[in-house]
Each structure stands twice: as C-alpha cells, then as structure tokens.
N, C-alpha and C. Protein backbone atom coordinates (compact mmCIF):
# COMPACT_ATOMS: atom_id res chain seq x y z
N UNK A 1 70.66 61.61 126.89
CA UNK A 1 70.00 60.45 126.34
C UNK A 1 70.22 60.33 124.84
N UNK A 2 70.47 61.28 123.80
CA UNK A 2 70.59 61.37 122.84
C UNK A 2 72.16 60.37 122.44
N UNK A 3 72.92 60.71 123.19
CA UNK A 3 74.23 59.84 122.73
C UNK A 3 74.16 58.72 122.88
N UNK A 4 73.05 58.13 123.66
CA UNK A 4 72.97 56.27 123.42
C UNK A 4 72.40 56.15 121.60
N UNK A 5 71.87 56.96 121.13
CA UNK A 5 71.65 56.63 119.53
C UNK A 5 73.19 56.75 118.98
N UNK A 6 74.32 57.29 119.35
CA UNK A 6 75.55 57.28 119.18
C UNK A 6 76.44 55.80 119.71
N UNK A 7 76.18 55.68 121.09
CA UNK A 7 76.94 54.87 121.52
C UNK A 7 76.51 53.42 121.31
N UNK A 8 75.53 53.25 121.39
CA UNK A 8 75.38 51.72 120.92
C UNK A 8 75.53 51.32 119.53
N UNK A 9 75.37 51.73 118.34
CA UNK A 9 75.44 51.70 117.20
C UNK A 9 77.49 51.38 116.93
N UNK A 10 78.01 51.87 117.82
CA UNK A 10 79.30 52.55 117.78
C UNK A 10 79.89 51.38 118.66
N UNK A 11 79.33 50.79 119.48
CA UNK A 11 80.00 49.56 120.38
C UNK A 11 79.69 48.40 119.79
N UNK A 12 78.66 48.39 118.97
CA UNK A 12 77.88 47.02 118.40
C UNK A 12 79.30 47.14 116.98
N UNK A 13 79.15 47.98 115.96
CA UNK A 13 79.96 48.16 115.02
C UNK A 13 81.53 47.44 115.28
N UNK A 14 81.73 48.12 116.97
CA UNK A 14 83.22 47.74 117.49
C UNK A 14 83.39 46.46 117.88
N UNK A 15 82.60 45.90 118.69
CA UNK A 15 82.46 44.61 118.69
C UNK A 15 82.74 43.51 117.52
N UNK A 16 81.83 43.64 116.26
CA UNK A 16 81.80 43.39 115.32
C UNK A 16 83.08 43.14 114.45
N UNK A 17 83.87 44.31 114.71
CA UNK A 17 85.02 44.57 114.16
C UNK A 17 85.96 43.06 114.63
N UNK A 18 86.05 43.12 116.23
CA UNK A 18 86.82 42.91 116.30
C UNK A 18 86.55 41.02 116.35
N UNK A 19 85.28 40.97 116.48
CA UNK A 19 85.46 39.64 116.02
C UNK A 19 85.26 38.96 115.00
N UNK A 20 85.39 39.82 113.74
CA UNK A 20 85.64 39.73 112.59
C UNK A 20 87.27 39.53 112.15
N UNK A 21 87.88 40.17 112.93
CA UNK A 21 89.45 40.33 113.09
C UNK A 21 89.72 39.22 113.62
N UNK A 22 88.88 38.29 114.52
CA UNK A 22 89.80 37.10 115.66
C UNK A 22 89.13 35.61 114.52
N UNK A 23 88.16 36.26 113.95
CA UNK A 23 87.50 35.22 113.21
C UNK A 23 88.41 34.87 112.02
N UNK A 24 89.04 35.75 111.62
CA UNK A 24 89.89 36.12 110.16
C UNK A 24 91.49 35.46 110.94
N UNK A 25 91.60 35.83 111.81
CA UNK A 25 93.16 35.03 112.35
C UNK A 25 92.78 33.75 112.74
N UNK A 26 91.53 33.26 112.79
CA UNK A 26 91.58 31.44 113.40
C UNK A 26 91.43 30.76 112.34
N UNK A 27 90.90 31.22 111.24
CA UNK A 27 91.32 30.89 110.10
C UNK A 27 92.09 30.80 109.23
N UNK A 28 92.97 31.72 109.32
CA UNK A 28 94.33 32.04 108.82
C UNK A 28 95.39 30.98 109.21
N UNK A 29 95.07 30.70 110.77
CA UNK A 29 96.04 29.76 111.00
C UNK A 29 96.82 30.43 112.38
N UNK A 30 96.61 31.60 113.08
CA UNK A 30 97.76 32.12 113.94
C UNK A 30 97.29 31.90 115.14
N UNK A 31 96.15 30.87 115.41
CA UNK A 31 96.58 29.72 116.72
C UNK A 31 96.60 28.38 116.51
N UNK A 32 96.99 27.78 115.94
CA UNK A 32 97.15 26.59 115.37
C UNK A 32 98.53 25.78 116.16
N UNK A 33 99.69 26.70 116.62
CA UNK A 33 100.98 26.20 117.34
C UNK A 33 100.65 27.11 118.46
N UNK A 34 100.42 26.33 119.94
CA UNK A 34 100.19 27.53 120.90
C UNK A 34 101.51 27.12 122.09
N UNK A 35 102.39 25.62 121.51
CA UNK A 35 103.24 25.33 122.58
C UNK A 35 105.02 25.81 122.24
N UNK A 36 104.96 25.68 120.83
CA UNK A 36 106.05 26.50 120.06
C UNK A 36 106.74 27.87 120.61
N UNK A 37 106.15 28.47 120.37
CA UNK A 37 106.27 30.11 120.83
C UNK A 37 106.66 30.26 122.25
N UNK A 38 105.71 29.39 123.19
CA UNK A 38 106.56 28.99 125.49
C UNK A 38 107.75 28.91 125.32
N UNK A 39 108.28 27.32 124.13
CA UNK A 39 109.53 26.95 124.66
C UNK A 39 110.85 27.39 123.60
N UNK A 40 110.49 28.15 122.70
CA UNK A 40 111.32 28.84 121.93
C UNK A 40 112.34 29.58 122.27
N UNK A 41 112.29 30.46 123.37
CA UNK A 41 113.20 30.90 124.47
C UNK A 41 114.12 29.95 125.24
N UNK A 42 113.44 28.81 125.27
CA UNK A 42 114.23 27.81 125.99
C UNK A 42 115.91 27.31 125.37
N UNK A 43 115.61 27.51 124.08
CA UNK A 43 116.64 26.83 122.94
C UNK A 43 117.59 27.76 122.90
N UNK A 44 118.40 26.99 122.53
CA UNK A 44 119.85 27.99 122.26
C UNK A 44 120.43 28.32 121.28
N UNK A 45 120.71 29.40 120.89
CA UNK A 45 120.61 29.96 119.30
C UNK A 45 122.18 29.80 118.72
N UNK A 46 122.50 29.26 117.73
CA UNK A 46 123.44 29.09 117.13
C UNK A 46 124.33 30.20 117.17
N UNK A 47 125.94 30.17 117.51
CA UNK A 47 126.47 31.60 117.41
C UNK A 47 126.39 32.08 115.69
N UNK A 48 127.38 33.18 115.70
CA UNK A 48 127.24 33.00 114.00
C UNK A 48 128.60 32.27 113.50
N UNK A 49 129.30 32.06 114.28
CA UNK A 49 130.60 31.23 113.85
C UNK A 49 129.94 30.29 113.55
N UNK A 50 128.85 29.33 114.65
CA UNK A 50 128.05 27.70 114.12
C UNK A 50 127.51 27.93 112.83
N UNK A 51 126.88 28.94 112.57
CA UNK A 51 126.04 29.48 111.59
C UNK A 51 126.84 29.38 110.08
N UNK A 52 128.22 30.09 110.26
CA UNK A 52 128.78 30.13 109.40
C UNK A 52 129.93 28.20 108.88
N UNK A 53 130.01 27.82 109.89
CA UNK A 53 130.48 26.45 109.68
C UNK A 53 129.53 25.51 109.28
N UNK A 54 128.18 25.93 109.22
CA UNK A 54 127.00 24.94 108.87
C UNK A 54 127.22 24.80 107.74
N UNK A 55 127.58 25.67 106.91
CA UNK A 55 127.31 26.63 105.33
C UNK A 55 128.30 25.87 104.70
C-alpha cells in the first residue's frame, strides 16, 4: 500500500508531462498539414541529372 504514495504522484507528473509536450507541438505548428505527409510518397522525385539541369 505504501507505493500508491509513489505511484500516483509519478503517473499524475507523467501524464502531465506528456500533455504538456502535445500542448507545446499544437502550438508550434506540427499538426497544422495532416494531408501533405499521405501523399508525399505518391510524387516522384527528381533524378539528380533533373536536379542538376534545373540549375
């Protein structure tokens, strides 16, 4: 019984943490584009010959 004065103090703290952490990234901006990132794979990446004829 003694380690619930351990463990809750210790899950509440963790909790805390981490939505301090999700609170700090929705503000930041890093879900703001959530359809970008799906179809990014889709595209086809320049060789480096295109790369280099762009230039």
């Amino acid at each position: 019984m003694d380690i619930i004065w351990f463990l809750v103090p210790a899950a509440l703290m963790l909790g805390l943490g981490f939505l301090g952490v999700f609170i700090w990234a929705a503000k930041s901006g890093q879900f703001e584009d959530l359809e970008t990132p799906a179809v990014r794979m889709l595209f086809d990446e320049k060789t480096s010959e295109e790369k280099e004829n762009v230039k």
